[in-house]
C-alpha atoms as a PDB file:
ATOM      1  CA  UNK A   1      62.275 112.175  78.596  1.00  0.00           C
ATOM      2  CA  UNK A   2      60.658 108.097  77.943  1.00  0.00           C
ATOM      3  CA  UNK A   3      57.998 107.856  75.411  1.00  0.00           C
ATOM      4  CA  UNK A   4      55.951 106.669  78.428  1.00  0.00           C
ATOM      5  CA  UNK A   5      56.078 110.475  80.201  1.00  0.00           C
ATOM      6  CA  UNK A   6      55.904 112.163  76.923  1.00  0.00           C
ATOM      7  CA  UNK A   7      52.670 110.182  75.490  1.00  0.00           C
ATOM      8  CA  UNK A   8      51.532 111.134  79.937  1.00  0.00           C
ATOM      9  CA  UNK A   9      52.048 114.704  79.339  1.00  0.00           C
ATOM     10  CA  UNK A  10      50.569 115.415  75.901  1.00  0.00           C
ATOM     11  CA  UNK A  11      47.431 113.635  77.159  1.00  0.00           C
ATOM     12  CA  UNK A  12      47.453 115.728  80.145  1.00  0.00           C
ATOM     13  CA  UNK A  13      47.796 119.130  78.030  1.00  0.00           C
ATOM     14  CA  UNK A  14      45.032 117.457  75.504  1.00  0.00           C
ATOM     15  CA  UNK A  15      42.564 116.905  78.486  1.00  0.00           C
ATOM     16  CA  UNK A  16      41.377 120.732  78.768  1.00  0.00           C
ATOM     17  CA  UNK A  17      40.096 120.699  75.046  1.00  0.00           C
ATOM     18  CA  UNK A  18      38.610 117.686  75.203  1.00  0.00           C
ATOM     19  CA  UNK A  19      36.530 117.944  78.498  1.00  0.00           C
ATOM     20  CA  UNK A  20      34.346 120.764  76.869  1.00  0.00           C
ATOM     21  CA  UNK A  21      33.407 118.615  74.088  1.00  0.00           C
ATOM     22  CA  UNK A  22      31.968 115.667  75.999  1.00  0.00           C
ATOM     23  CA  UNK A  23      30.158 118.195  77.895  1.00  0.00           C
ATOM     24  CA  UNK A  24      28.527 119.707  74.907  1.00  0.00           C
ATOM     25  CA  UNK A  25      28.027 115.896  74.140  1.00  0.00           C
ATOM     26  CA  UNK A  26      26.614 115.084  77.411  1.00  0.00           C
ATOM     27  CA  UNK A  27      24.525 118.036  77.399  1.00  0.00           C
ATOM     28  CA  UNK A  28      22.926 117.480  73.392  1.00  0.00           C
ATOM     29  CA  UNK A  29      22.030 114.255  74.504  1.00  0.00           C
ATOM     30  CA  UNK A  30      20.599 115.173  78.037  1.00  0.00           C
ATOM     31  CA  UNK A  31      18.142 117.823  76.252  1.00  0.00           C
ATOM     32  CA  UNK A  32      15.823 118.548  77.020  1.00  0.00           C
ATOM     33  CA  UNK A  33      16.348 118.728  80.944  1.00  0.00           C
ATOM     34  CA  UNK A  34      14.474 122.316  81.711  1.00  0.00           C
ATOM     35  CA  UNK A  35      11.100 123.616  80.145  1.00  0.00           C
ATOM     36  CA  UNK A  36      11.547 124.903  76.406  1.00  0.00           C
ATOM     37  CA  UNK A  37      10.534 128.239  74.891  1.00  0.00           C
ATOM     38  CA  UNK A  38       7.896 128.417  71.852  1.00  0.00           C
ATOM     39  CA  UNK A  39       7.744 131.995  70.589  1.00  0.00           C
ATOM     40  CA  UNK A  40       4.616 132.599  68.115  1.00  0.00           C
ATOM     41  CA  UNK A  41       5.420 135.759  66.403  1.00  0.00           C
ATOM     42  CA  UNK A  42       1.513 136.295  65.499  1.00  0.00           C
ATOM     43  CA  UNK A  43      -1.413 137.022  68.201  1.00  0.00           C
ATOM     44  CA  UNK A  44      -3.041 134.058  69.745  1.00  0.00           C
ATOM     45  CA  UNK A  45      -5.804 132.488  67.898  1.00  0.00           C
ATOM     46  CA  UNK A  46      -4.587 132.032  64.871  1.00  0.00           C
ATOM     47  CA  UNK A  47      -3.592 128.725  62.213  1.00  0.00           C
ATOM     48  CA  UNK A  48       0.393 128.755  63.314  1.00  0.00           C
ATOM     49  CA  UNK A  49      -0.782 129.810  67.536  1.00  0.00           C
ATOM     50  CA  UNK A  50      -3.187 126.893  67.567  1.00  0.00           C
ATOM     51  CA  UNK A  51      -1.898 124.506  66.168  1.00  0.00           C
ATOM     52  CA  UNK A  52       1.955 125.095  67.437  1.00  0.00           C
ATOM     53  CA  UNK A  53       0.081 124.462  70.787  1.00  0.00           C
ATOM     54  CA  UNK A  54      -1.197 121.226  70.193  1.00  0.00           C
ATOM     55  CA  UNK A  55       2.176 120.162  68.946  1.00  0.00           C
ATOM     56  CA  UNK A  56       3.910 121.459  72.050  1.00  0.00           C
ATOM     57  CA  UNK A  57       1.331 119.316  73.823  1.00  0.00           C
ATOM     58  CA  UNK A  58       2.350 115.971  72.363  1.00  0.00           C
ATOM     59  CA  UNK A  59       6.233 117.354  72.134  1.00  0.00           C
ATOM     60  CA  UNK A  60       6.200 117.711  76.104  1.00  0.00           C
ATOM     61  CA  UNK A  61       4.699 114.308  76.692  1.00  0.00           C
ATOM     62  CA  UNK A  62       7.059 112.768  74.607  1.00  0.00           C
ATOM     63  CA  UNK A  63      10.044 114.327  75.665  1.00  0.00           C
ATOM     64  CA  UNK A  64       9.144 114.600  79.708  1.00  0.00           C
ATOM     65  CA  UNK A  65       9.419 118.628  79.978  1.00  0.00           C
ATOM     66  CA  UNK A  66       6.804 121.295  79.375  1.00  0.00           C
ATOM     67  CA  UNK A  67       7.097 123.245  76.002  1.00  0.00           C
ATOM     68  CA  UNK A  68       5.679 126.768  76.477  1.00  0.00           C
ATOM     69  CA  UNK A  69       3.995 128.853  74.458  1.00  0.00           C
ATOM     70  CA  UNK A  70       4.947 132.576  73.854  1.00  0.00           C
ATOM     71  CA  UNK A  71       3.212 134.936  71.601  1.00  0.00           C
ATOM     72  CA  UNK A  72       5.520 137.982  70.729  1.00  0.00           C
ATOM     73  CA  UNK A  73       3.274 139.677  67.966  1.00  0.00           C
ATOM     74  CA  UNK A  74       4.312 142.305  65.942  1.00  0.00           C
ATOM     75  CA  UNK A  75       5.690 144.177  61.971  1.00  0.00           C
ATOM     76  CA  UNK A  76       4.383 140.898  60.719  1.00  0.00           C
ATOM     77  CA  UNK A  77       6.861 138.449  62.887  1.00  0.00           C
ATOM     78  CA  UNK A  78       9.542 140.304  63.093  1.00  0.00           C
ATOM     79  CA  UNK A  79       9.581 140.880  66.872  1.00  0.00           C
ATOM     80  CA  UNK A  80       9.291 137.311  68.083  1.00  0.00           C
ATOM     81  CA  UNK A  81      11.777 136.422  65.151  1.00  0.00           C
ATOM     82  CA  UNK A  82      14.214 138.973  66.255  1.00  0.00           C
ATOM     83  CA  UNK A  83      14.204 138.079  69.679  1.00  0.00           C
ATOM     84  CA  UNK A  84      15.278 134.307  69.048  1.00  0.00           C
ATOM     85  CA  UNK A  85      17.898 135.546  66.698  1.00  0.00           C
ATOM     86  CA  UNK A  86      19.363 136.876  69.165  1.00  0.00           C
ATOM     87  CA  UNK A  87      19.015 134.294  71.838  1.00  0.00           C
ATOM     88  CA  UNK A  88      21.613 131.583  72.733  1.00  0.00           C
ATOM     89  CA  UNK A  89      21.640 128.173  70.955  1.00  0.00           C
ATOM     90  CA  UNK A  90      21.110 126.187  73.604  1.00  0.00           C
ATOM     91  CA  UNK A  91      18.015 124.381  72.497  1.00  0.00           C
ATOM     92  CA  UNK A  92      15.706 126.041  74.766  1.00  0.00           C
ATOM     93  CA  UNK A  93      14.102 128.863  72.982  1.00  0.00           C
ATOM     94  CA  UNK A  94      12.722 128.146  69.176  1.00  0.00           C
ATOM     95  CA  UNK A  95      10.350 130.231  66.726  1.00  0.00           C
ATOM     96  CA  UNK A  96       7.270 129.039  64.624  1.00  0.00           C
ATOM     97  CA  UNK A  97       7.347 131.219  61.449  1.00  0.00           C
ATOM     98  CA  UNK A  98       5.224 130.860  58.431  1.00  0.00           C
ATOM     99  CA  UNK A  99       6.198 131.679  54.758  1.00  0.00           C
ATOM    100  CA  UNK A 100       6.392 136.034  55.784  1.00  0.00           C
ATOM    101  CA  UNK A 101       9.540 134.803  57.342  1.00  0.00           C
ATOM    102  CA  UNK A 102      11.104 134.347  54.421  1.00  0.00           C
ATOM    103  CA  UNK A 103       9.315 137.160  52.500  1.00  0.00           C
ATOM    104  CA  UNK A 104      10.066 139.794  55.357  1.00  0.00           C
ATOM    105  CA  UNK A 105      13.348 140.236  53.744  1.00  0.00           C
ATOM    106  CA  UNK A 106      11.860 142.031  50.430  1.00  0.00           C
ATOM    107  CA  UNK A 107       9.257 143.826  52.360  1.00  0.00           C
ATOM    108  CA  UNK A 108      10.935 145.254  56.140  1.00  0.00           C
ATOM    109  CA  UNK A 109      13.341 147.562  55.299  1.00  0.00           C
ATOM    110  CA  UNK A 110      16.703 147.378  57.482  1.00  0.00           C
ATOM    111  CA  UNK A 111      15.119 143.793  58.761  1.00  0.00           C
ATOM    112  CA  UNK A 112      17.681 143.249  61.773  1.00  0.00           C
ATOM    113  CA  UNK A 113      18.527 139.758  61.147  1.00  0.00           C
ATOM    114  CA  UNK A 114      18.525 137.413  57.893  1.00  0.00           C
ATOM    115  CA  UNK A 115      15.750 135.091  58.217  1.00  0.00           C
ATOM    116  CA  UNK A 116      17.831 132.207  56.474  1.00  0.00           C
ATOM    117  CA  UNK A 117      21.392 132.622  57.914  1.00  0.00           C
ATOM    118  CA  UNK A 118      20.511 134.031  61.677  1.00  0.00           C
ATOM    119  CA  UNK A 119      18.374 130.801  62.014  1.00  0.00           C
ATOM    120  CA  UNK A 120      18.402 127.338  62.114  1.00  0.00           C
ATOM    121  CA  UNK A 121      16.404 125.352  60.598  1.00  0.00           C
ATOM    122  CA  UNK A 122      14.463 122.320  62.706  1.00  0.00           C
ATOM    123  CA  UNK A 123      11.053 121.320  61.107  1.00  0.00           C
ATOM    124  CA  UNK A 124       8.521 121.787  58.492  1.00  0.00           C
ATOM    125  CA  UNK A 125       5.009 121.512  60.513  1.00  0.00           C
ATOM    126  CA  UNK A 126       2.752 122.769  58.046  1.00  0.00           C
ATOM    127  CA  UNK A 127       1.033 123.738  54.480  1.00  0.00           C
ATOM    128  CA  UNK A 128      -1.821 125.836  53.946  1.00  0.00           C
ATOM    129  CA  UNK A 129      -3.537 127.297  51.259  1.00  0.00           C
ATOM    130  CA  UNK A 130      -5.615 130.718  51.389  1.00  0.00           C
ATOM    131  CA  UNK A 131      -9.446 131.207  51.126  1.00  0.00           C
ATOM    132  CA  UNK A 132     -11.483 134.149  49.465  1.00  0.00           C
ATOM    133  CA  UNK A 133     -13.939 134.533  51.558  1.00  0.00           C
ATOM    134  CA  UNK A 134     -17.217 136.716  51.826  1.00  0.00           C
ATOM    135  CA  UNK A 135     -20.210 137.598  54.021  1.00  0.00           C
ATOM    136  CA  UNK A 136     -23.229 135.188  54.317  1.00  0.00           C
ATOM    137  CA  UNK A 137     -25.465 138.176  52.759  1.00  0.00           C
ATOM    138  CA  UNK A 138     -22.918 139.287  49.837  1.00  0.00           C
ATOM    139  CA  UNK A 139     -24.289 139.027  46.193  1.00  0.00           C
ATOM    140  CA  UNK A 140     -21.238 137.509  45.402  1.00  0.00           C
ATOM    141  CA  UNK A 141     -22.229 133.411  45.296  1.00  0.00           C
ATOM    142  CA  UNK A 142     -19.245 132.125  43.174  1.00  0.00           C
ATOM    143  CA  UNK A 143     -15.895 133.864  41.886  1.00  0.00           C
ATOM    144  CA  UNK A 144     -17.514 134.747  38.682  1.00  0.00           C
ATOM    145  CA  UNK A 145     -19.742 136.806  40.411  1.00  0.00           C
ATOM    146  CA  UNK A 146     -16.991 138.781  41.833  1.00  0.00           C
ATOM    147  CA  UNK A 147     -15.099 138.647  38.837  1.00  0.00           C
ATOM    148  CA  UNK A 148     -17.775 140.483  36.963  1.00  0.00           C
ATOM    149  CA  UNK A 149     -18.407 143.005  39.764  1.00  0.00           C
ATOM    150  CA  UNK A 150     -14.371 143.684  39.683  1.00  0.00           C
ATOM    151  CA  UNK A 151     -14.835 144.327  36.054  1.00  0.00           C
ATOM    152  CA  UNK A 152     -17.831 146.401  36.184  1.00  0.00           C
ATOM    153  CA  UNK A 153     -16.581 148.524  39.211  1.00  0.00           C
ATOM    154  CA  UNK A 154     -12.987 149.204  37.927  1.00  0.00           C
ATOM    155  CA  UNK A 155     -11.038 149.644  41.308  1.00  0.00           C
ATOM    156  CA  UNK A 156     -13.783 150.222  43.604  1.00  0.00           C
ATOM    157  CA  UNK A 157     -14.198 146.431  44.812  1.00  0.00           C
ATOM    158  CA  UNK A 158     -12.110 145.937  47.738  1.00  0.00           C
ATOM    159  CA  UNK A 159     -10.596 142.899  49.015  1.00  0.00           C
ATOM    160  CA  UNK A 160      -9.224 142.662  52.535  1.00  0.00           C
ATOM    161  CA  UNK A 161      -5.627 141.478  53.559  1.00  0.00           C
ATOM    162  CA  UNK A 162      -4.224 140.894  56.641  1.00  0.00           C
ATOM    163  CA  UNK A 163      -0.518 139.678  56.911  1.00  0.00           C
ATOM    164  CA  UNK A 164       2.072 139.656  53.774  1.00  0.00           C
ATOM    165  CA  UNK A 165       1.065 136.393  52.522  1.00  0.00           C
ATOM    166  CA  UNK A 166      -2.509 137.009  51.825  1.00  0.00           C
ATOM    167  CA  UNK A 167      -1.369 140.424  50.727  1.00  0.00           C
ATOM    168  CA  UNK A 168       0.588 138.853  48.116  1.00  0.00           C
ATOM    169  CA  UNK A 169      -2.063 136.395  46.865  1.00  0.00           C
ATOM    170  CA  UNK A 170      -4.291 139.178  46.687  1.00  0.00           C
ATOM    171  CA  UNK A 171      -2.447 141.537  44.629  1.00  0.00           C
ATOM    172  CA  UNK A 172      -1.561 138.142  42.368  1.00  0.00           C
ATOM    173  CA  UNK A 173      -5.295 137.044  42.257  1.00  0.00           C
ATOM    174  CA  UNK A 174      -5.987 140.525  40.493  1.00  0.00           C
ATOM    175  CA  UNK A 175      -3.396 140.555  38.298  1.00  0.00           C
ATOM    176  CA  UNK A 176      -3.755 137.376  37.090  1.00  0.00           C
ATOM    177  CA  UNK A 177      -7.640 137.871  36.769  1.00  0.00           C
ATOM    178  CA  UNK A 178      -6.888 141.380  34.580  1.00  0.00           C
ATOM    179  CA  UNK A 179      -9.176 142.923  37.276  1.00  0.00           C
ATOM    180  CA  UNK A 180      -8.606 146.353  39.421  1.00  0.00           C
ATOM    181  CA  UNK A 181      -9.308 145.812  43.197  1.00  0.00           C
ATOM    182  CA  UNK A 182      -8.746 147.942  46.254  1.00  0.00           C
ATOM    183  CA  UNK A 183      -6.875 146.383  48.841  1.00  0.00           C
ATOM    184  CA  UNK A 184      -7.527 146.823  52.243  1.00  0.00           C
ATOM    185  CA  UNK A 185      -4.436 145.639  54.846  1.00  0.00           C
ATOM    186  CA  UNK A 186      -5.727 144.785  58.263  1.00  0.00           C
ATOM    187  CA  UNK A 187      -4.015 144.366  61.382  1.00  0.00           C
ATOM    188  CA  UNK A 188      -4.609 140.532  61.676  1.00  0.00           C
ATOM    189  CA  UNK A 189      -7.863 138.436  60.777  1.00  0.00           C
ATOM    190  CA  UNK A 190      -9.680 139.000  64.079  1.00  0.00           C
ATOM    191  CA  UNK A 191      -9.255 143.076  62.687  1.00  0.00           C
ATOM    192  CA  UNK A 192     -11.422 142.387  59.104  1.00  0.00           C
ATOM    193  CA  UNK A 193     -13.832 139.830  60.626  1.00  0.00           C
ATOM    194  CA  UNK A 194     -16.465 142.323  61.838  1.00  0.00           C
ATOM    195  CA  UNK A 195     -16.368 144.172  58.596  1.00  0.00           C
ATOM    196  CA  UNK A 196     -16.556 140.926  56.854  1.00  0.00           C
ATOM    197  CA  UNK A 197     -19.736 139.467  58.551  1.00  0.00           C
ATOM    198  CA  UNK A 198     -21.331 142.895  58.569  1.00  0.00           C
ATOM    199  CA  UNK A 199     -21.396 143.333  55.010  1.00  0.00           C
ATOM    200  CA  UNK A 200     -19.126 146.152  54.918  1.00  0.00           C
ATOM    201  CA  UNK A 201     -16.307 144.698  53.320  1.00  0.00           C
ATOM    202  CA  UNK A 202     -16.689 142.604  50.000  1.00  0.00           C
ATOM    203  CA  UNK A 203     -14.128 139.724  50.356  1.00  0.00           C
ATOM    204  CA  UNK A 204     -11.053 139.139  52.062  1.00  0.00           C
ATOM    205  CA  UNK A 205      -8.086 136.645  52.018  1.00  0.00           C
ATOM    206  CA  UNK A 206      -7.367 134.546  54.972  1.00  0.00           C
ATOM    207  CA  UNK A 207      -6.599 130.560  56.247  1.00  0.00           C
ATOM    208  CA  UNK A 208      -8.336 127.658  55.919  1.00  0.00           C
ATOM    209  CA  UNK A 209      -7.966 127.709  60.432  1.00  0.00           C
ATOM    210  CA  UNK A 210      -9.421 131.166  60.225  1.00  0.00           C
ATOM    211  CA  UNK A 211     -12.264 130.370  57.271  1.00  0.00           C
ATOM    212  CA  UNK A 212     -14.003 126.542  59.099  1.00  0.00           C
ATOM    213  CA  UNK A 213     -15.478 127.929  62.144  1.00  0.00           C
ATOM    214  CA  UNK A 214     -16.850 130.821  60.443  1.00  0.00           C
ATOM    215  CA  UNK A 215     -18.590 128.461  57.759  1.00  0.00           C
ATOM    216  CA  UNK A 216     -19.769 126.108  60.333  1.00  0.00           C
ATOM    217  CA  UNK A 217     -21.396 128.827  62.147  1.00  0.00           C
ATOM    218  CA  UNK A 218     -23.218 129.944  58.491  1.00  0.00           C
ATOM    219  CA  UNK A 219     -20.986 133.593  58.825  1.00  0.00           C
ATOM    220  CA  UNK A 220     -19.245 133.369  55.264  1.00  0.00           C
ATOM    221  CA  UNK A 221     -18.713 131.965  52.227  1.00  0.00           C
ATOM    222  CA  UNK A 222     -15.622 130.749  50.420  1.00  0.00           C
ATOM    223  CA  UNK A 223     -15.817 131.746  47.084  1.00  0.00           C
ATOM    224  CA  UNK A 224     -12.574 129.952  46.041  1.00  0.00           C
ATOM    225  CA  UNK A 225      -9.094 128.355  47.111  1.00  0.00           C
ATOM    226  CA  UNK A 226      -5.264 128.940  46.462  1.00  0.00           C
ATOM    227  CA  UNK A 227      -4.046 125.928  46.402  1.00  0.00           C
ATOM    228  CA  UNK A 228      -3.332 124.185  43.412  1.00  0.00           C
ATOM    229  CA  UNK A 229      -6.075 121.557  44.695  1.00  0.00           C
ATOM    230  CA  UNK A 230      -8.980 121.240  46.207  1.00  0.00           C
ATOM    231  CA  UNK A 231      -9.298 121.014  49.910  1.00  0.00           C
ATOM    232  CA  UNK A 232     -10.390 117.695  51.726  1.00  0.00           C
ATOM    233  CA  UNK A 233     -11.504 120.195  54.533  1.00  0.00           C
ATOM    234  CA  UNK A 234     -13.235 122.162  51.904  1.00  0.00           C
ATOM    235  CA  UNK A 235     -14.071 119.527  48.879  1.00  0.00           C
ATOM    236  CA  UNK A 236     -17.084 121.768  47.324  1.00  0.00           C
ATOM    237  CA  UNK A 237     -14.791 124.757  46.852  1.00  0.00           C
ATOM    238  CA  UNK A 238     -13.332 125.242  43.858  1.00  0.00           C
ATOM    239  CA  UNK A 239      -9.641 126.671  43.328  1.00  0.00           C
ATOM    240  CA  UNK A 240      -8.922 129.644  41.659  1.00  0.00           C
ATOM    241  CA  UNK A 241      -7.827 127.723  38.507  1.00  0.00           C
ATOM    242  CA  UNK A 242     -11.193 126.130  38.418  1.00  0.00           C
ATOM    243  CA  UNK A 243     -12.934 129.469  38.406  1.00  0.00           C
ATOM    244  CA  UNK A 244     -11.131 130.887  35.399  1.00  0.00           C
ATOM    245  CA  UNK A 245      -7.946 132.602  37.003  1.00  0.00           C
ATOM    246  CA  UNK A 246      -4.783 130.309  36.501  1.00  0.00           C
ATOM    247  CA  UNK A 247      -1.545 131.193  37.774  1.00  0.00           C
ATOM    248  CA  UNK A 248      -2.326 132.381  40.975  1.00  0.00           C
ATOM    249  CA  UNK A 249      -1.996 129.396  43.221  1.00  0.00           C
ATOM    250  CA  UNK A 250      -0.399 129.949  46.754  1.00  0.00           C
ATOM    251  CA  UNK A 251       0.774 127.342  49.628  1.00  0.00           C
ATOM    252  CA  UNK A 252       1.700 128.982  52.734  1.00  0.00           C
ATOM    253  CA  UNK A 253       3.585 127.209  55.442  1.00  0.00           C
ATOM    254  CA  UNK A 254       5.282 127.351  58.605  1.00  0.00           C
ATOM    255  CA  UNK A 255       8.070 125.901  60.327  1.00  0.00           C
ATOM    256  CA  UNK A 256       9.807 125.437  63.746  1.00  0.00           C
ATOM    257  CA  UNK A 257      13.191 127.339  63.811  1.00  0.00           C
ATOM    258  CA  UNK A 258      16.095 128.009  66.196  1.00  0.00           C
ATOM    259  CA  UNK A 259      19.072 130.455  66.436  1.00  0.00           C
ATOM    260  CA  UNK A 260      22.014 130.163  64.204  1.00  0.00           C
ATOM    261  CA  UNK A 261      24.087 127.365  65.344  1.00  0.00           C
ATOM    262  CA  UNK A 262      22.253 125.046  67.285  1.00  0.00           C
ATOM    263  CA  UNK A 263      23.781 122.074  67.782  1.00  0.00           C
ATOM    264  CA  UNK A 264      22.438 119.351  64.934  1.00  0.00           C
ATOM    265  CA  UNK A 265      22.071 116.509  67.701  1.00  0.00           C
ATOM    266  CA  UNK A 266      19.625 118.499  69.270  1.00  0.00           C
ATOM    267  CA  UNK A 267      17.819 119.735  65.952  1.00  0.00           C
ATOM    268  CA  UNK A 268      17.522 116.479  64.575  1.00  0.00           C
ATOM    269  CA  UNK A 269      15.965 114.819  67.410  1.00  0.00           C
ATOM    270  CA  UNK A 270      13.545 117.659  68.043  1.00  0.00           C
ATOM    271  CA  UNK A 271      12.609 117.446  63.972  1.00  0.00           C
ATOM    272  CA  UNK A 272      12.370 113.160  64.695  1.00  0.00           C
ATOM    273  CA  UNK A 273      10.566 114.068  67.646  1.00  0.00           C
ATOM    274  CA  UNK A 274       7.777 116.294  65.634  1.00  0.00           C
ATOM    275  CA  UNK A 275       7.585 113.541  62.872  1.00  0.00           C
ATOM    276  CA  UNK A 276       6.735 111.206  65.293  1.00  0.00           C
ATOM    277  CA  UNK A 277       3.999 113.820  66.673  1.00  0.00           C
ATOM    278  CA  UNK A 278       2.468 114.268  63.672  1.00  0.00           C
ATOM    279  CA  UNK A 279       2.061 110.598  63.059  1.00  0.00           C
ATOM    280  CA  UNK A 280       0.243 110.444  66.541  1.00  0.00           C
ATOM    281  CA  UNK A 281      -3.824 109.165  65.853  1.00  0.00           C
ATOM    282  CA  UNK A 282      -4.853 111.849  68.321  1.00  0.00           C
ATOM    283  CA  UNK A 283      -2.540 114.645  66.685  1.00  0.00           C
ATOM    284  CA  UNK A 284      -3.849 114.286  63.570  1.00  0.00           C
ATOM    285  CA  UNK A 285      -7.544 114.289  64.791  1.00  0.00           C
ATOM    286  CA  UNK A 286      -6.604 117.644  66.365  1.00  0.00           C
ATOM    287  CA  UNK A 287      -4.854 119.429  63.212  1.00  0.00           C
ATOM    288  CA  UNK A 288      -8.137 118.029  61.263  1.00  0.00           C
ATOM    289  CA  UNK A 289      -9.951 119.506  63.654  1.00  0.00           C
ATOM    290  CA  UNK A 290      -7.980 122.960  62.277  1.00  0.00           C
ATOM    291  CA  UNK A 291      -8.452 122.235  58.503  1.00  0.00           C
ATOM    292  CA  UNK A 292      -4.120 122.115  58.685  1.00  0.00           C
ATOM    293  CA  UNK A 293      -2.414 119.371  56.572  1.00  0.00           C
ATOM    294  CA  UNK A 294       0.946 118.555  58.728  1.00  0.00           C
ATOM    295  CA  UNK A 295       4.162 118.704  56.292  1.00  0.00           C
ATOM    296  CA  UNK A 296       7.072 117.460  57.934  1.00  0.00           C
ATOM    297  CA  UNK A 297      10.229 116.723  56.441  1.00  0.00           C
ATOM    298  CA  UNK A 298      14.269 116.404  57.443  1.00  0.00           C
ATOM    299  CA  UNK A 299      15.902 119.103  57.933  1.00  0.00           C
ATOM    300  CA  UNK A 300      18.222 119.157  54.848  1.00  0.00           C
ATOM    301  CA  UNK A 301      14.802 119.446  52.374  1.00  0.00           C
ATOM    302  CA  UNK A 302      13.568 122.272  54.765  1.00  0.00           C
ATOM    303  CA  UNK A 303      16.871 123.771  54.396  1.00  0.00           C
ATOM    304  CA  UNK A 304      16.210 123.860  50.963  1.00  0.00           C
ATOM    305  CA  UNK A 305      12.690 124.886  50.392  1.00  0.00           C
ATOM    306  CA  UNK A 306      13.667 127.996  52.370  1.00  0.00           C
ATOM    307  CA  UNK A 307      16.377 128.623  49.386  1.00  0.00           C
ATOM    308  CA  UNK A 308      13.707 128.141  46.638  1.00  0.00           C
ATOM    309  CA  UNK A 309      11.152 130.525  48.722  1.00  0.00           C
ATOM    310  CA  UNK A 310      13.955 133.270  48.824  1.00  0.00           C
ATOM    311  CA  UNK A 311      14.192 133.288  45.131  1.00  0.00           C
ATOM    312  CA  UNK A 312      10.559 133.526  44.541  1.00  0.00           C
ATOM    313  CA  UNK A 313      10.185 136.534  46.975  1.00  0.00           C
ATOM    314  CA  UNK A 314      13.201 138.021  45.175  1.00  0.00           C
ATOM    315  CA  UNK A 315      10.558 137.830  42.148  1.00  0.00           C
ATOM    316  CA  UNK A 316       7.493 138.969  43.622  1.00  0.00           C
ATOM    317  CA  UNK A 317       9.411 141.842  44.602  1.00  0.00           C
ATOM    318  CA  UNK A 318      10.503 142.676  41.379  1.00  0.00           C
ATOM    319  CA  UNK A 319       6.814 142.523  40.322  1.00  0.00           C
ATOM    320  CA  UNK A 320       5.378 144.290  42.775  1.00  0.00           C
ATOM    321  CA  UNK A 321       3.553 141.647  44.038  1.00  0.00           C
ATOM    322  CA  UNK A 322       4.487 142.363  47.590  1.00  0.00           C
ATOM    323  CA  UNK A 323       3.641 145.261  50.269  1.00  0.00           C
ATOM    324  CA  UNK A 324       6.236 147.710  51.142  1.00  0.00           C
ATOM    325  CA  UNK A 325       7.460 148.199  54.628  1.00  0.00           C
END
């Protein structure tokens, strides 16, 4: 056989493997070319549902094809997760999770996926502290107040929760204070809202999103703040440090993620895409208009703050800091 035919048929044999590669190729940098799937695995309304739908606003116009919206509530995420777990990698079908994505693992028991290595992940969006809020007729003006009513009252002041994040920063608020509270879980903020306003629960934990419209309509007051800072949404509100309990600051977030596997072509420009989003005049009046400070970052530093969260969980765990499943 020449060198000419031989060189002829090993390309020929070669030709097979290499045509599915260009189309993966072809098809990573064709995407997206059909509308893509947005689960939110929360009820609509909230800080992650809103504001997810603004972004998949901007995310459409920039990328020509509609970005839809799905909310798949339930077991705090875990049915909207699950379901994109198991979905193909294609690109087409993503999950905004916040920080109980993470946490789920110490808290569900038998959770049917990992929430690190069954995903990928594509974006940061968001930070968000937590807000102690109470009703407009409470007795409780500042934190102090409620501090000294906690005292007083040894476990009979109750404190509403409603997902595992605020359940956490509850349960680390009192221990940090030296205070005995009764915590109430609710099914969701909408759930603790009546109770709230009507005077017939003291405070309760929830998101900056959740806390501005009621304060602009004069239904509640926000006694304090998690983060380690003060707001610029809410600069006459002092953080929990300020009012005498240190060590129990909380930052929630939530990111964009996709099933295991997804091709990093696609991931990366979906993250540049986001980035760019965010940096959009009319975006940014929107998530103002939300009280949500937009954190994006690459994918490699997401990657990694979802490392450092697992350990911390692993912690809070150990302290019984978090609900059980």
């Amino acid at each position: 056989m020449t060198p000419s035919r031989r060189r002829l048929l090993q390309a020929t044999a070669a030709a097979p493997l290499a045509l599915p590669a260009l189309r993966g190729a072809h098809a990573d940098a064709a995407w997206p070319n059909k509308p893509v799937r947005i689960v939110v695995p929360y009820a609509p309304g909230g800080g992650t549902d809103v504001t997810t739908r603004a972004l998949a606003e901007v995310l459409g116009q920039k990328l020509g094809q509609t970005f839809v919206i799905d909310n798949r509530a339930g077991a705090n995420g875990v049915v909207g997760s699950e379901g994109i777990a198991r979905t193909a990698p294609d690109g087409y079908s993503f999950v905004a999770a916040t920080s109980t994505h993470v946490m789920n693992r110490q808290i569900v028991p038998q959770l049917p996926y990992h929430p690190i290595n069954d995903f990928t992940p594509v974006a940061m969006l968001a930070r968000y502290p937590l807000v102690l809020m109470t009703g407009k007729d409470s007795p409780y003006r500042t934190l102090a107040n409620l501090l000294k009513d906690a005292r007083a009252q040894r476990g009979q002041v109750a404190q509403g929760t409603s997902d595992a994040q605020s359940s956490y920063c509850a349960n680390n608020f009192a221990r940090q204070a030296k205070v005995e509270m009764v915590e109430v879980p609710y099914r969701g903020s909408g759930a603790y809202l009546a109770d709230l306003t009507g005077g017939h629960l003291p405070v309760a934990w929830g998101s900056t999103a959740t806390a501005m419209p009621l304060l602009a309509a004069g239904t509640v007051r926000v006694l304090a703040i998690s983060s380690p800072e003060r707001s610029r949404f809410l600069p006459d509100v002092p953080t929990l440090a300020e009012g005498g309990v240190e060590n129990a600051a909380f930052a929630g977030w939530f990111g964009l993620f996709a099933p295991a596997k997804l091709s990093p072509a696609i991931a990366d420009k979906l993250n540049a895409t986001i980035q760019q989003a965010f940096a959009d005049p009319v975006m940014q009046k929107r998530l103002d208009s939300f009280a949500v400070d937009p954190a994006p970052m690459d994918r490699a530093a997401f990657a990694s703050l979802l490392l450092e969260e697992d350990r911390r969980w692993e912690a809070a765990a150990r302290d019984n800091l978090l609900p059980r499943g």
